[in-house]
Protein backbone atom coordinates (compact mmCIF):
# COMPACT_ATOMS: atom_id res chain seq x y z
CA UNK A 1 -12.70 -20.19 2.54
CA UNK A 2 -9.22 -20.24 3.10
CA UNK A 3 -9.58 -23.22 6.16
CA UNK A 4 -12.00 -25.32 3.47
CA UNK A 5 -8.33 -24.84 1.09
CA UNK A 6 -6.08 -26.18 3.19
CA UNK A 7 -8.15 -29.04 4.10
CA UNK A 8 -8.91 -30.04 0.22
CA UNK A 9 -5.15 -29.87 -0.39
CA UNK A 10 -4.82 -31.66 3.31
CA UNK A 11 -6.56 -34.19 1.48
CA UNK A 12 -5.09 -34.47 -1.45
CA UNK A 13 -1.80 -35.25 -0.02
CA UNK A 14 -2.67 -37.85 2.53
CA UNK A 15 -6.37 -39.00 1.26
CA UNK A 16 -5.03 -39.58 -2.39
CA UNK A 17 -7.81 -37.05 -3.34
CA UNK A 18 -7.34 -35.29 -6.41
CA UNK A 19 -8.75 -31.63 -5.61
CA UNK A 20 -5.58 -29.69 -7.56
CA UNK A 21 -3.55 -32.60 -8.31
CA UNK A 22 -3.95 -33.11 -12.20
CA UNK A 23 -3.74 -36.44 -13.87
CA UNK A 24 -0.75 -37.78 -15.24
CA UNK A 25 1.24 -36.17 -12.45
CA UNK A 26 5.70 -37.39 -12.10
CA UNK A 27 7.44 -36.46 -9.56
CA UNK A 28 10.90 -37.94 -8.78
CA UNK A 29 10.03 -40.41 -11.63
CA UNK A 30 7.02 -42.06 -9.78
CA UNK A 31 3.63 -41.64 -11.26
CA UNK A 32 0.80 -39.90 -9.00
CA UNK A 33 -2.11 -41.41 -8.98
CA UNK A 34 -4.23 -38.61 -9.15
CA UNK A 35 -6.97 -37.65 -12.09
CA UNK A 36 -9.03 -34.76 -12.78
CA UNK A 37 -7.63 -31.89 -10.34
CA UNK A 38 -6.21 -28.21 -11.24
CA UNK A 39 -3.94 -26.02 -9.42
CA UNK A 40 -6.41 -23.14 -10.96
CA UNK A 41 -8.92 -24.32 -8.01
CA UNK A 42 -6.51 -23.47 -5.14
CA UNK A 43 -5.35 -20.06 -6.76
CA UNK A 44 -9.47 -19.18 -7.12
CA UNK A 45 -9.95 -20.76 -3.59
CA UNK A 46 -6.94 -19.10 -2.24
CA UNK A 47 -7.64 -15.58 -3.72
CA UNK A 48 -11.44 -15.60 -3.22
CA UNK A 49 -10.08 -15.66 0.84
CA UNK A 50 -6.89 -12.98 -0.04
CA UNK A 51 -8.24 -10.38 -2.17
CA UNK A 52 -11.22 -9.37 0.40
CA UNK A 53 -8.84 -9.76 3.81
CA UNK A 54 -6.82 -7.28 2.63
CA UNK A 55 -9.31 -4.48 2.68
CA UNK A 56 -9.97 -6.20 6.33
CA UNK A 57 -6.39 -3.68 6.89
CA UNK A 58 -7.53 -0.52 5.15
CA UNK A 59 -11.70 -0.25 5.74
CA UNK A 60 -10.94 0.34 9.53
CA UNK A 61 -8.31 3.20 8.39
CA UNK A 62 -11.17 4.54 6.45
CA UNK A 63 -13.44 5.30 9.12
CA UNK A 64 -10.60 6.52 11.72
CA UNK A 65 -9.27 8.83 8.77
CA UNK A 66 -13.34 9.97 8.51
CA UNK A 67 -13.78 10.78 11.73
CA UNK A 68 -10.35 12.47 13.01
CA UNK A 69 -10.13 14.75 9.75
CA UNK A 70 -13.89 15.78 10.61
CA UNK A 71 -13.19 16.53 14.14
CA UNK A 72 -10.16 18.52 13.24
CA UNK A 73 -11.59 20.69 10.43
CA UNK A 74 -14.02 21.60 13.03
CA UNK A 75 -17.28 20.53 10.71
CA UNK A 76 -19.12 17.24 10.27
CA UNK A 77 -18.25 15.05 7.12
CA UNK A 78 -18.33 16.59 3.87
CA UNK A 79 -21.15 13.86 3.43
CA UNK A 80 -21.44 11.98 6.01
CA UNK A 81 -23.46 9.00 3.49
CA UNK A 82 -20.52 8.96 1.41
CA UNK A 83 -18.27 8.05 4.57
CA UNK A 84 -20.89 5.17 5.04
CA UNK A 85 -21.80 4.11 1.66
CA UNK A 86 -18.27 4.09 -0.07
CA UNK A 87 -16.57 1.94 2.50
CA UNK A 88 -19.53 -0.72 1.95
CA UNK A 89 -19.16 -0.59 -1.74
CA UNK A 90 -15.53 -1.06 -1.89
CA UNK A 91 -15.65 -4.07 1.11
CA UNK A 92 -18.52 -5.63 -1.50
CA UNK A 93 -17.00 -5.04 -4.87
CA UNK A 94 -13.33 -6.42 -2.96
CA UNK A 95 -15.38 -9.89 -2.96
CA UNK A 96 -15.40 -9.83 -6.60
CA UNK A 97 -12.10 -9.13 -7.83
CA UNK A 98 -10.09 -11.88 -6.55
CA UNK A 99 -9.41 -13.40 -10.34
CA UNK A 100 -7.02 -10.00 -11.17
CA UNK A 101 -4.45 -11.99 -9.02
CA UNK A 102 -4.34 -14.48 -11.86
CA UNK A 103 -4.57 -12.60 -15.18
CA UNK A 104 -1.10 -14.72 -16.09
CA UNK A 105 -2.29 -18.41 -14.33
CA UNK A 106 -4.11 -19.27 -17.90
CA UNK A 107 -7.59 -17.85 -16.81
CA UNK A 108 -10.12 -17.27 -19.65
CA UNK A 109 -9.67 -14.10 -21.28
CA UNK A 110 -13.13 -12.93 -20.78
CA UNK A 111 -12.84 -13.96 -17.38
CA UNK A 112 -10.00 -11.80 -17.23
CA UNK A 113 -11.28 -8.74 -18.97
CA UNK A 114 -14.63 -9.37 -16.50
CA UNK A 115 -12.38 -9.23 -13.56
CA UNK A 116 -10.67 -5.70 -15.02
CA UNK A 117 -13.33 -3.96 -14.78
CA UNK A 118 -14.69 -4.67 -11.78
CA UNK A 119 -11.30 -4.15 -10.46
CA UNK A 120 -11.53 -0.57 -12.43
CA UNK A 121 -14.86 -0.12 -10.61
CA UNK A 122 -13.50 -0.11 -7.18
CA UNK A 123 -12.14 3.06 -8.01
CA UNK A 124 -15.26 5.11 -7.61
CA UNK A 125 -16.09 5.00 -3.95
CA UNK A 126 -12.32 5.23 -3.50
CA UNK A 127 -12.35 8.36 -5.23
CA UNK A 128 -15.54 9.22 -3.63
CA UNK A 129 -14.16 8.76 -0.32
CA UNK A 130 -11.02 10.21 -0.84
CA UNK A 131 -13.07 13.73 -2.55
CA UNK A 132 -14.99 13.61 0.82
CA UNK A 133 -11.86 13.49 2.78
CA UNK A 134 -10.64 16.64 1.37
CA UNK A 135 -13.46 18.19 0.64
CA UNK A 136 -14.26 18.16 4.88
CA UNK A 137 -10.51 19.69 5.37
CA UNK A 138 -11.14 22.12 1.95
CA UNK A 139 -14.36 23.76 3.86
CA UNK A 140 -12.68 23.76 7.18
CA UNK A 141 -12.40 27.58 8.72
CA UNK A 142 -9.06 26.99 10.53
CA UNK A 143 -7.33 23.02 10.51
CA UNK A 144 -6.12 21.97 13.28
CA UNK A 145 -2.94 20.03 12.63
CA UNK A 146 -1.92 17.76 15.56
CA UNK A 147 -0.39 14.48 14.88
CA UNK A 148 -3.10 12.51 14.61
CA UNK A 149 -4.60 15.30 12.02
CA UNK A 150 -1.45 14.90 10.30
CA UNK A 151 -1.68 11.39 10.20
CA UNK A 152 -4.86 11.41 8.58
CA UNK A 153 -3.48 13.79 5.89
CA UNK A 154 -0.69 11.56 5.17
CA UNK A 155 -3.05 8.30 4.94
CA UNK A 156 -5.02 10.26 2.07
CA UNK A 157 -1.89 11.04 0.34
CA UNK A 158 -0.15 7.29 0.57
CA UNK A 159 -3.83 5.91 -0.15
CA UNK A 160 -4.24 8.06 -3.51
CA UNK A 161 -0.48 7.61 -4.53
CA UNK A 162 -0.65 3.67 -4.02
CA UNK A 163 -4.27 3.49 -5.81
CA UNK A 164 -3.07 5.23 -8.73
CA UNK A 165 -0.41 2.73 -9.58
CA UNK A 166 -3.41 0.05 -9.11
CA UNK A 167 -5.07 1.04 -12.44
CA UNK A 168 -1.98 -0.41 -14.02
CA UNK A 169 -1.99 -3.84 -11.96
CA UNK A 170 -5.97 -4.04 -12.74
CA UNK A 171 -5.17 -4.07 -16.91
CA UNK A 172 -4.50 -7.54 -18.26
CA UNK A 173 -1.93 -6.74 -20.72
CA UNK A 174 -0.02 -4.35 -18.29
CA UNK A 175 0.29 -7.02 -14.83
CA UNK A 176 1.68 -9.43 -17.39
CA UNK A 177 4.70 -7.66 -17.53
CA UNK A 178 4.71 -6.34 -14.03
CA UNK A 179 2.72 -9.63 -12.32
CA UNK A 180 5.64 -11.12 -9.48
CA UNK A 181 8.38 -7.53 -9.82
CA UNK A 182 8.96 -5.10 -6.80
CA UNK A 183 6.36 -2.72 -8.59
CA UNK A 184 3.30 -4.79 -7.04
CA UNK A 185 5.70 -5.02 -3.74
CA UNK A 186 5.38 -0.91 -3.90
CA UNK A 187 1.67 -0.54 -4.98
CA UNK A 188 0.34 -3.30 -1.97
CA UNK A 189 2.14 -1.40 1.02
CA UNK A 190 1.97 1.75 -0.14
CA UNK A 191 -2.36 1.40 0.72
CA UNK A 192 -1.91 -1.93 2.70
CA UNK A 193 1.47 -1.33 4.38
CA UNK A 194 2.14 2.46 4.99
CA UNK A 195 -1.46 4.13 4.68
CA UNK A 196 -3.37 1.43 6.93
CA UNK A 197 -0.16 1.78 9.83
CA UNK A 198 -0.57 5.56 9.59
CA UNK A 199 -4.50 5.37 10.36
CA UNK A 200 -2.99 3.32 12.97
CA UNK A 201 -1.27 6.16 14.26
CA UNK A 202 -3.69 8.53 14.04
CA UNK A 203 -6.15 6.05 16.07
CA UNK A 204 -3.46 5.92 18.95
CA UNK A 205 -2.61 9.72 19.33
CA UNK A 206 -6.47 10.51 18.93
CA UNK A 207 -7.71 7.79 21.48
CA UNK A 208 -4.55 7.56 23.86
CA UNK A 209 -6.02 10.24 26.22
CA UNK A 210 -9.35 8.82 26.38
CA UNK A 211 -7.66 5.56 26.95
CA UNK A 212 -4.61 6.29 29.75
CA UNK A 213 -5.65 9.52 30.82
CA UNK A 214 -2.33 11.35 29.52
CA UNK A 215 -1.25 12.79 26.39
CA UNK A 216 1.16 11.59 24.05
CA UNK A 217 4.05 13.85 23.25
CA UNK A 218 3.05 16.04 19.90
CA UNK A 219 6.53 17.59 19.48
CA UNK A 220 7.65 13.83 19.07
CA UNK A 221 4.72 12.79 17.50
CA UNK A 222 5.09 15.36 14.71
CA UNK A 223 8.99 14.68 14.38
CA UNK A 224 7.90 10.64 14.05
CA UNK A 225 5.52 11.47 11.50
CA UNK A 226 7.90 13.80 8.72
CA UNK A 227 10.57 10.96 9.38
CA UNK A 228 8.11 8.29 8.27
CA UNK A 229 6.02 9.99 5.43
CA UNK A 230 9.35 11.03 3.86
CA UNK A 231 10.45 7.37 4.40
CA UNK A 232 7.45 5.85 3.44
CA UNK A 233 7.66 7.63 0.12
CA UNK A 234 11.94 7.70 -0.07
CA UNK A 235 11.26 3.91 0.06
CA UNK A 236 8.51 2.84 -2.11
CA UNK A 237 8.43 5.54 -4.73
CA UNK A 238 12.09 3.53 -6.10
CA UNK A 239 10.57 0.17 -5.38
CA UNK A 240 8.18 1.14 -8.50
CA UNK A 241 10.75 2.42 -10.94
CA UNK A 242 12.56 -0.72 -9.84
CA UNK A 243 9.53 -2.86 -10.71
CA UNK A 244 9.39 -1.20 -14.36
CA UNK A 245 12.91 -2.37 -14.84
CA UNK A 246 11.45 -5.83 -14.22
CA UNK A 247 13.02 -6.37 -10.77
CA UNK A 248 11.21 -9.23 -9.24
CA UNK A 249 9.86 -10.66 -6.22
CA UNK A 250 10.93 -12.99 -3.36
CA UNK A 251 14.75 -13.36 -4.62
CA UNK A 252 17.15 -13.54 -2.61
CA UNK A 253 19.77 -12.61 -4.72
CA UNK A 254 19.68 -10.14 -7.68
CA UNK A 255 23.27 -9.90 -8.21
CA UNK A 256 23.82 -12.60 -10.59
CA UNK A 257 21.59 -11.45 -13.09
CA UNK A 258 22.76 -8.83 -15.97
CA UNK A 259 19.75 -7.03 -16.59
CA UNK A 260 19.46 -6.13 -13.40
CA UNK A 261 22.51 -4.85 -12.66
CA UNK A 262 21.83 -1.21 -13.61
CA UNK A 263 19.27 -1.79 -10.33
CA UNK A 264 21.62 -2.39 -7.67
CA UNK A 265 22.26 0.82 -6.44
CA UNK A 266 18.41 0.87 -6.23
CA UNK A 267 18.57 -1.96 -4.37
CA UNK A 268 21.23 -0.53 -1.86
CA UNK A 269 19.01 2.87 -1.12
CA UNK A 270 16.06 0.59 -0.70
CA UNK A 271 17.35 -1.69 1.66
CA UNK A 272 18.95 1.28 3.51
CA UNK A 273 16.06 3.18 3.90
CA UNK A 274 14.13 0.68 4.57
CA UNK A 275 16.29 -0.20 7.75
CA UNK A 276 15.95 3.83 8.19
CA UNK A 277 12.54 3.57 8.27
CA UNK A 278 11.93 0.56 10.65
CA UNK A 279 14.49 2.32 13.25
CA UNK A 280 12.41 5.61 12.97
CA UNK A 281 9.48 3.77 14.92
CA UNK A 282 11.09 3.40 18.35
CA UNK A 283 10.50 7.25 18.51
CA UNK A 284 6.92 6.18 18.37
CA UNK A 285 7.44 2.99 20.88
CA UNK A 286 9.37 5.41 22.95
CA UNK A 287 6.38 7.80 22.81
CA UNK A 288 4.02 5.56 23.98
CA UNK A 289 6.00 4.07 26.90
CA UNK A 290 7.19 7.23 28.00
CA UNK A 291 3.45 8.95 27.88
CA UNK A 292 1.83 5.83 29.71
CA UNK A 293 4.06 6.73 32.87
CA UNK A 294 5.28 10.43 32.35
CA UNK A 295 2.54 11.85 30.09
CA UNK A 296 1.13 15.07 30.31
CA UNK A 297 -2.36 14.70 32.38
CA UNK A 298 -4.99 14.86 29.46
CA UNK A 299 -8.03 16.96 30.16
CA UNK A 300 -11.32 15.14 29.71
CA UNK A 301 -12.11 15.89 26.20
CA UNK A 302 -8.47 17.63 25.25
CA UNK A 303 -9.49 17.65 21.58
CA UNK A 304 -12.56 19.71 21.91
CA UNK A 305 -14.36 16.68 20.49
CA UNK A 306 -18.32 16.43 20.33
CA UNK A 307 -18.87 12.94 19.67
CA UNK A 308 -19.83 10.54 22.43
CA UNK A 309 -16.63 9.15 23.84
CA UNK A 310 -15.49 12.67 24.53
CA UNK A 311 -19.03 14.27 25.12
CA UNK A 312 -21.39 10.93 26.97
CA UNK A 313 -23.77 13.55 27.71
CA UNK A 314 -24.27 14.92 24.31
CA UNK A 315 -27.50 14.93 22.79
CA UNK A 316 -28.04 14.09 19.18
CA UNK A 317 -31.10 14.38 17.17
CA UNK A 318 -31.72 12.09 14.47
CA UNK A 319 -30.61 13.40 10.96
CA UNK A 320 -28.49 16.12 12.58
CA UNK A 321 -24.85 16.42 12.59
CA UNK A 322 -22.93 16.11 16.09
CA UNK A 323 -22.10 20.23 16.49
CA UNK A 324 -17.97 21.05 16.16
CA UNK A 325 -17.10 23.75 18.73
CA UNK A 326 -14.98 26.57 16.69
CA UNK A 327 -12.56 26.31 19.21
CA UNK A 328 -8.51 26.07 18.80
CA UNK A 329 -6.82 23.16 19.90
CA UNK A 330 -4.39 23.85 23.36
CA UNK A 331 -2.29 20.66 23.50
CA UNK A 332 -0.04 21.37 26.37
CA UNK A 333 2.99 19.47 26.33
């Protein structure tokens, strides 16, 4: 969608198309001769590619969250159809959503109000997922919380704290007051950002011994992960109360306007935590460079796993859950 875009507006600016150029066009004083186009094509065209690849960065996360948290609560999925089923909903009802991107572009208002409540749908199998999530840790005997577990505990949190503030974005009347400020900024990496690049983590402590044959460091592991979820939130949890102040998006330079002076010193913890933040993730690149040479030797299923890449030998009957050892974690670092 997003190649046939680029070569409509290709076309429009060397073929003398007229795709999203409307009629009656000046620029620098010279007439276009163009007739007929809207810019309202490329935003639909545009958005009907952006709105579903950005669940292309979370649906992944979804199913690495699913299956570490099960592993480490010792017990298959809460429901295991639910871990299936809601992840297919959400990547579906993503394709339909795309016009909540445009609520101020001059879009009919029923379109609009049609686009809010899909958008409002969404959050069922979100909340279905996420109920699963903790409902597998909430039955769990004894957790066991290495880094990757932790991880996965801190993707739930950032994904349910950066949904929430989505119900606001998805009404019409609210995103026309905070469409373009830092409080979209917050909500979009707060799932997209933060929560997809800790089910990142979680993927690379889990699978790094099955991978290299050595363990990452968990003492460092853990110390990476407190920095970042306390940065992750020390960071974006401002960038919201900065977007109800109106702060927006993709200046520069906020200093020469008066109503948002009262937000500089918001700006100024931002940007320094931010910086914080980004220089807390060489303890991770230092983790993983160290481990792939100096590593503790990992034992051939070192997380008492029963599913096949730690278990090839494991039977499983059809309809029956893999079988989680009750057996406690020794990670020896």
């Amino acid at each position: 969608m997003l190649l046939a875009a680029g070569i409509l507006i290709l076309l429009d600016r060397l073929a003398g198309t007229s795709f999203f150029v409307p009629g009656d066009l000046l620029v620098a004083e010279k007439h276009l001769e163009h007739s007929g186009g809207t810019p309202l094509l490329w935003q639909h065209l545009f958005w009907f590619f952006g709105h579903p690849e950005v669940y292309i960065a979370i649906l992944p996360g979804m199913g690495i969250v699913s299956h570490i948290i099960s592993n480490f609560s010792r017990r298959p999925p809460f429901s295991y159809r639910a871990c299936v089923w809601a992840p297919i909903a959400i990547a579906f009802l993503g394709m339909l959503v795309w016009g909540h991107h445009m609520f101020i572009a001059g879009i009919s208002p029923y379109s609009a109000m049609t686009f809010s409540l899909v958008t409002m749908s969404i959050g069922a199998p979100s909340a279905v997922l996420t109920l699963n999530w903790l409902g597998t840790a909430f039955k769990a005997a004894r957790l066991e919380l290495t880094t990757a577990m932790l991880f996965c505990l801190g993707f739930v949190s950032l994904f349910v704290t950066g949904g929430l503030t989505g119900l606001f974005l998805g009404q019409p009347e609210i995103d026309a007051y905070f469409h373009d400020t830092a409080f979209v900024v917050a909500h979009f990496h707060m799932i997209m950002g933060m929560a997809a690049l800790f089910a990142v983590f979680a993927a690379t402590f889990y699978w790094f011994p099955l991978m290299f044959g050595r363990m990452l460091d968990e003492r460092l592991g853990k110390f990476h992960f407190y920095l970042t979820f306390i940065g992750a939130y020390a960071l974006f949890l401002p960038m919201h109360f900065a977007g109800f102040a109106g702060n927006p998006r993709r200046y520069a330079d906020f200093t020469n306007f008066d109503f948002l002076k009262a937000v500089m010193p918001l700006q100024h913890w931002i940007t320094v935590v931010a910086f914080t933040l980004g220089g807390v993730q060489l303890i991770f690149i230092a983790n993983l460079f160290l481990s792939v040479w100096r590593g503790v030797r990992a034992p051939s299923n070192p997380w008492s796993g029963p599913t096949l890449e730690w278990n090839p030998d494991a039977e499983l009957t059809e309809g029956e859950p893999y079988a989680y050892p009750s057996v406690k974690i020794d990670v020896a670092n």
